[in-house]
N, C-alpha and C. Protein backbone atom coordinates (compact mmCIF):
# COMPACT_ATOMS: atom_id res chain seq x y z
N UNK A 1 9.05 -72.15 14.91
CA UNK A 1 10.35 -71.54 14.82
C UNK A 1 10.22 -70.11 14.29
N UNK A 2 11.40 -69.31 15.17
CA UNK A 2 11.06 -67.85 14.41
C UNK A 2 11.71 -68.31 13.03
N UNK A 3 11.35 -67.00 12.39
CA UNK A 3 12.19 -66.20 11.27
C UNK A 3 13.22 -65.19 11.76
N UNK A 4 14.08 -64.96 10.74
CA UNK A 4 15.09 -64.52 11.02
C UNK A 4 14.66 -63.03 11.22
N UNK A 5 15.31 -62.15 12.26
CA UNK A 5 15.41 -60.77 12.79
C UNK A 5 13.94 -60.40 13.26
N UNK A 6 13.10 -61.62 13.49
CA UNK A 6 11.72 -60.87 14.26
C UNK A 6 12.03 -61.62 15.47
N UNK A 7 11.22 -60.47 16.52
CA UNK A 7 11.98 -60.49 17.51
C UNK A 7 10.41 -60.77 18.99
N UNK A 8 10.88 -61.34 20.07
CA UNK A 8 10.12 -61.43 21.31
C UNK A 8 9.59 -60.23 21.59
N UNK A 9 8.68 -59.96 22.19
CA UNK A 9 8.14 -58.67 22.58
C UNK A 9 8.48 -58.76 24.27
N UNK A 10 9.11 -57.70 24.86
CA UNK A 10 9.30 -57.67 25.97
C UNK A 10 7.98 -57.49 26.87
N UNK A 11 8.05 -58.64 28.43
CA UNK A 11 6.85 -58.15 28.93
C UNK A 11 6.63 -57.21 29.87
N UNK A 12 5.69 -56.74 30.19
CA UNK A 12 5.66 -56.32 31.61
C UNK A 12 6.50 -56.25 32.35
N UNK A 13 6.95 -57.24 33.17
CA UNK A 13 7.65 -57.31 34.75
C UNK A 13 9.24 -56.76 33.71
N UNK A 14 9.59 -57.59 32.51
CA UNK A 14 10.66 -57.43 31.66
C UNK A 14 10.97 -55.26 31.97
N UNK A 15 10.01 -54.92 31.52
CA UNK A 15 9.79 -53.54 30.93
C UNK A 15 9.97 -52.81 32.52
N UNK A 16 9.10 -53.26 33.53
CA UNK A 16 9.21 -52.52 35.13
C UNK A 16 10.95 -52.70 35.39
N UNK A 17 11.43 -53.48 35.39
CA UNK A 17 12.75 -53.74 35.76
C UNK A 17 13.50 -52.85 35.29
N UNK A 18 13.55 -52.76 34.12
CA UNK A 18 14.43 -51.65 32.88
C UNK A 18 14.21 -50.12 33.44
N UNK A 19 12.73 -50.06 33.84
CA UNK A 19 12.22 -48.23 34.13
C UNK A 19 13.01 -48.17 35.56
N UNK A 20 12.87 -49.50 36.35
CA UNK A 20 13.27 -49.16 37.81
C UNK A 20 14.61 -48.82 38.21
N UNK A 21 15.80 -49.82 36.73
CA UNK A 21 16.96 -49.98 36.44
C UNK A 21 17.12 -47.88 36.20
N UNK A 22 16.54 -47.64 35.39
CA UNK A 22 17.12 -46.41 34.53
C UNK A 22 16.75 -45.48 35.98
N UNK A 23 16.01 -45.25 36.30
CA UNK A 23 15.57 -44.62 37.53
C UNK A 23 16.32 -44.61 38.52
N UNK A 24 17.15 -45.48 38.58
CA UNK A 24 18.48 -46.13 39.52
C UNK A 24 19.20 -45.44 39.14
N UNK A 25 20.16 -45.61 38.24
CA UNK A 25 20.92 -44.98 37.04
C UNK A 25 20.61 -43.41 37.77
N UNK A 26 19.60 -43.22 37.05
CA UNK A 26 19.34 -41.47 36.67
C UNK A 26 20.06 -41.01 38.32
N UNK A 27 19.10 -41.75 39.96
CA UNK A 27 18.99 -40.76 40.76
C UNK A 27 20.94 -40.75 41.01
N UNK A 28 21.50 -42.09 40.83
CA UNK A 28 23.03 -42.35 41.18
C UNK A 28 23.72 -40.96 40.17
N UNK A 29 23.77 -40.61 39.08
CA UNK A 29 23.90 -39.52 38.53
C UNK A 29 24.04 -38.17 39.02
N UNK A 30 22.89 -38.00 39.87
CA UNK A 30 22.25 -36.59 39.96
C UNK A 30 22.36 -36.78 41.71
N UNK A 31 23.13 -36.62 42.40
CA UNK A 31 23.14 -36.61 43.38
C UNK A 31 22.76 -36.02 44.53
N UNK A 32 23.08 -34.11 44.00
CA UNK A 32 22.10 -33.20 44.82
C UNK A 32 20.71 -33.57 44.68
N UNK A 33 20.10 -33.49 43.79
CA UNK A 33 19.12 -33.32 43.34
C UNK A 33 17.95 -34.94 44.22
N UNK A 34 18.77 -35.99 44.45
CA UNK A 34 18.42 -37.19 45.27
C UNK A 34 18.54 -36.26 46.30
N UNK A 35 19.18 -35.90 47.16
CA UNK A 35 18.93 -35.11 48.55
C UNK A 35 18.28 -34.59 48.46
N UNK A 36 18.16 -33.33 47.48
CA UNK A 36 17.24 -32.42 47.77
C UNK A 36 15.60 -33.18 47.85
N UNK A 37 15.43 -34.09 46.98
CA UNK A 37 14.09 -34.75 46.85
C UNK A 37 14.03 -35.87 48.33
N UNK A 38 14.85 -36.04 48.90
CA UNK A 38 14.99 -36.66 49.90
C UNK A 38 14.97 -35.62 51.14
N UNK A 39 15.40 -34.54 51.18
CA UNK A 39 15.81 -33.98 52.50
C UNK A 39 14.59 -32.72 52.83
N UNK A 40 14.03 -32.00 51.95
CA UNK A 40 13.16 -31.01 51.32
C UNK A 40 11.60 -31.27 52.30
N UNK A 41 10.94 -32.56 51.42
CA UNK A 41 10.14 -32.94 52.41
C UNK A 41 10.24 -33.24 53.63
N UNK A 42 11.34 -33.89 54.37
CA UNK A 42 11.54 -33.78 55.76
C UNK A 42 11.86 -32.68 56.60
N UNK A 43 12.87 -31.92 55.99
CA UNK A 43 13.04 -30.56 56.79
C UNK A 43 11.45 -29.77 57.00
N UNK A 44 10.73 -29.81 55.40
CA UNK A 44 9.74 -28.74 55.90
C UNK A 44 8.68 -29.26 56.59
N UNK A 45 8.31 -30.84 56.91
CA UNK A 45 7.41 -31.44 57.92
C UNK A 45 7.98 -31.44 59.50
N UNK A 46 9.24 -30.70 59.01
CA UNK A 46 10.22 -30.08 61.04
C UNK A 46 9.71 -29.30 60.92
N UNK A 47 9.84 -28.03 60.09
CA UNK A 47 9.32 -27.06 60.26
C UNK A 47 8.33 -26.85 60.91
N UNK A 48 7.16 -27.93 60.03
CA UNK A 48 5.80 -27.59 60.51
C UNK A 48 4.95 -27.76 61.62
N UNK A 49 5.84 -28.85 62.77
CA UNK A 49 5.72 -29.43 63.87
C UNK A 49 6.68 -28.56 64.58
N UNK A 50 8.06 -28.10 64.54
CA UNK A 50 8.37 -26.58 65.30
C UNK A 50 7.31 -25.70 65.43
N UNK A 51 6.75 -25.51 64.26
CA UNK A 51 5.72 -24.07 64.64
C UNK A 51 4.61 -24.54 64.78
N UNK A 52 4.34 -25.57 64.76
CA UNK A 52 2.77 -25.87 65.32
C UNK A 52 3.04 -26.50 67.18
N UNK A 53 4.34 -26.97 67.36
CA UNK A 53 4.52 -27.07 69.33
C UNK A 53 4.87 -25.28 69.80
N UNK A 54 5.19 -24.55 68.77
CA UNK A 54 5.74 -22.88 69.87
C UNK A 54 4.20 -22.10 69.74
N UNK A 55 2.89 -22.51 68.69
CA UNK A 55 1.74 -22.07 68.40
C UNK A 55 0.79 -22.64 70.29
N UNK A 56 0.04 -22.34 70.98
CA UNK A 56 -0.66 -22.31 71.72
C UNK A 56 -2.12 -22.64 71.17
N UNK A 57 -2.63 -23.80 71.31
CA UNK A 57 -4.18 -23.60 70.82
C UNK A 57 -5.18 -22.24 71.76
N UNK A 58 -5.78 -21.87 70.48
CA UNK A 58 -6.89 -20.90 71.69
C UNK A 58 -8.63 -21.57 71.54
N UNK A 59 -8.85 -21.72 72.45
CA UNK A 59 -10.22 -22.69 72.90
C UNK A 59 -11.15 -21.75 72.85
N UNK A 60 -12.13 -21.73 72.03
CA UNK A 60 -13.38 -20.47 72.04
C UNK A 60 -14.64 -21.20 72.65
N UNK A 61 -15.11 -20.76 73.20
CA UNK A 61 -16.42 -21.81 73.49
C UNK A 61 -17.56 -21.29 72.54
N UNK A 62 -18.56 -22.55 72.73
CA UNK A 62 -19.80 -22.84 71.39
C UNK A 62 -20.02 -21.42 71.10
N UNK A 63 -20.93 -20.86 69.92
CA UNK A 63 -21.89 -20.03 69.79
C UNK A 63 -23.06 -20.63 69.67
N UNK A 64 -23.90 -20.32 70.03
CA UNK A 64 -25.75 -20.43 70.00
C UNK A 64 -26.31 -19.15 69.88
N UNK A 65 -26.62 -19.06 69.02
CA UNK A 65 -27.78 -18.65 68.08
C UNK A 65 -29.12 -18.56 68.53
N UNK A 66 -29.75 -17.48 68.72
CA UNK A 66 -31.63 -17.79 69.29
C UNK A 66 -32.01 -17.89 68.43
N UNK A 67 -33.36 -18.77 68.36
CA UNK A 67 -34.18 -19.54 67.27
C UNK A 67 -34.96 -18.23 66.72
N UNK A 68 -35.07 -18.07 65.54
CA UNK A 68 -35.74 -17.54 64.49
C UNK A 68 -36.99 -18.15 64.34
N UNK A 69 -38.29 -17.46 64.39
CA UNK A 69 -39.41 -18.62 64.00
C UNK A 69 -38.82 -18.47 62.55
N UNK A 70 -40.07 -19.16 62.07
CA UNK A 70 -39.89 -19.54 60.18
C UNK A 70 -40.50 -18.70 59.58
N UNK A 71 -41.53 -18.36 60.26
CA UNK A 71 -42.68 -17.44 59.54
C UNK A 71 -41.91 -15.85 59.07
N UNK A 72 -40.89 -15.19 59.72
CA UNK A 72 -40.62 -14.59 59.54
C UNK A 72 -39.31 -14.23 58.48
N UNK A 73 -38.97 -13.54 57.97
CA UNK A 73 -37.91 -13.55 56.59
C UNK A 73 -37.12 -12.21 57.45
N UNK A 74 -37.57 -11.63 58.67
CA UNK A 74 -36.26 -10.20 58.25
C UNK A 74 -35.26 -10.49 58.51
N UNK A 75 -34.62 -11.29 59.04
CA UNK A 75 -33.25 -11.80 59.32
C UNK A 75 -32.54 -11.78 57.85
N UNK A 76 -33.29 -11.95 57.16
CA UNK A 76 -32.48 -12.57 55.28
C UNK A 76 -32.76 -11.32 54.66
N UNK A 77 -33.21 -10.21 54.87
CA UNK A 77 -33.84 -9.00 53.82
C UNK A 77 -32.63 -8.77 52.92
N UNK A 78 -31.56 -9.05 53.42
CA UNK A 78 -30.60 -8.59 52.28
C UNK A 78 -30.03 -9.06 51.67
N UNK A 79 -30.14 -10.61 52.18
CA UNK A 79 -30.11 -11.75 51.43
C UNK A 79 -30.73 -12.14 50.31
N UNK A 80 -31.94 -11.76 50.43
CA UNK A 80 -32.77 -12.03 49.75
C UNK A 80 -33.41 -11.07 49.14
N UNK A 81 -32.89 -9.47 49.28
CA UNK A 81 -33.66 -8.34 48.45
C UNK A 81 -33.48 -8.51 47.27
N UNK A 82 -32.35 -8.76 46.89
CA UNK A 82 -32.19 -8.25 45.20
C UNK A 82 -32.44 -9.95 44.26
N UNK A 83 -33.28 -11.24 45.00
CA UNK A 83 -33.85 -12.16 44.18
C UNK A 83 -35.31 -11.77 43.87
N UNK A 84 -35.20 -12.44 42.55
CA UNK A 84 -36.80 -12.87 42.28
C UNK A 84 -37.49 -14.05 42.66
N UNK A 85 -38.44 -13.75 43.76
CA UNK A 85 -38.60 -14.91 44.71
C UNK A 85 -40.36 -15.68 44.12
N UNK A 86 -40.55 -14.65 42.97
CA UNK A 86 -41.90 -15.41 42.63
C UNK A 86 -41.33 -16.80 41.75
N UNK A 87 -40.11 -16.59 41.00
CA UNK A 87 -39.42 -17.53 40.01
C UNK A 87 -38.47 -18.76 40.48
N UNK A 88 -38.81 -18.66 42.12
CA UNK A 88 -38.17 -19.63 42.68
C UNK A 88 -38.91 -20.98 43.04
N UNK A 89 -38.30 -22.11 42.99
CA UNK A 89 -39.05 -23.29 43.42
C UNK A 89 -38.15 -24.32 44.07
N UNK A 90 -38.47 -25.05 45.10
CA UNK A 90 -38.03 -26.12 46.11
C UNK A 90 -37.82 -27.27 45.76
N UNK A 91 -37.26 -28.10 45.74
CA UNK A 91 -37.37 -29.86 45.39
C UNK A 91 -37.08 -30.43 46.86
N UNK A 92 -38.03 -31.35 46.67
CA UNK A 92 -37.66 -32.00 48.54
C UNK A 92 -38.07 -33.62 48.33
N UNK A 93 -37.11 -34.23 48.60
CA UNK A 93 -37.68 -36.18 48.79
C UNK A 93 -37.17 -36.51 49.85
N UNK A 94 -38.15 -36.49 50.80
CA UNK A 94 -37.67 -36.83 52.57
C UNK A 94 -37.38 -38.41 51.88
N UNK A 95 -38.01 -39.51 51.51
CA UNK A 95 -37.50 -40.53 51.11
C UNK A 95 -37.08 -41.28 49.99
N UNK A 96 -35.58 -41.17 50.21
CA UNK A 96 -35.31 -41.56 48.93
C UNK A 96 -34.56 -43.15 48.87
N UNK A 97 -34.42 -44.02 47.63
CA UNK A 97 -34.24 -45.18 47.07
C UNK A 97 -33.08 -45.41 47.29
N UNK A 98 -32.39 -44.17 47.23
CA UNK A 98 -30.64 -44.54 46.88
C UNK A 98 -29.98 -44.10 48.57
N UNK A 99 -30.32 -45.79 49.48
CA UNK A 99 -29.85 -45.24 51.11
C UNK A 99 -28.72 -46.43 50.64
């Protein structure tokens, strides 16, 4: 048996009901402000399908590139002028554990 004035602790589903209740409440209140949060996102996803059907795709075809051997670096000289390339080092694990 309780004691007098201590009280149940409300649960969960108890507590969701109350937030969903007040949330109810609040948007019935505020009425523009329900449209606007209602109407805002839909108008501007018109928008964005108006101007993406009056937009025309433009189709570029591939670029290819001629092969560079490896041996050679002048393609990168300016890429690579202003590093210090003696202080550089590689890490490589063609096979690794974590597939």
């Amino acid at each position: 048996m309780r004691a007098r004035g201590e009280r149940k602790e409300a649960g969960s589903w108890v507590k969701f009901r109350l937030l969903m209740w007040k949330n109810f409440v609040q948007q019935l209140r505020h009425p523009v402000q329900t449209a606007a949060e209602l109407l805002l996102p839909v108008l501007t996803m018109s928008l964005v399908l108006v101007l993406r059907s009056q937009i025309d795709p433009e189709v570029l075809e591939t670029r290819t590139y001629p092969p560079i051997p490896a041996h050679t670096l002048n393609y990168s000289v300016t890429v690579l002028g202003g590093m210090n390339l003696t202080r550089m080092s590689m890490a490589f694990s063609p096979e690794n554990a974590m597939r």
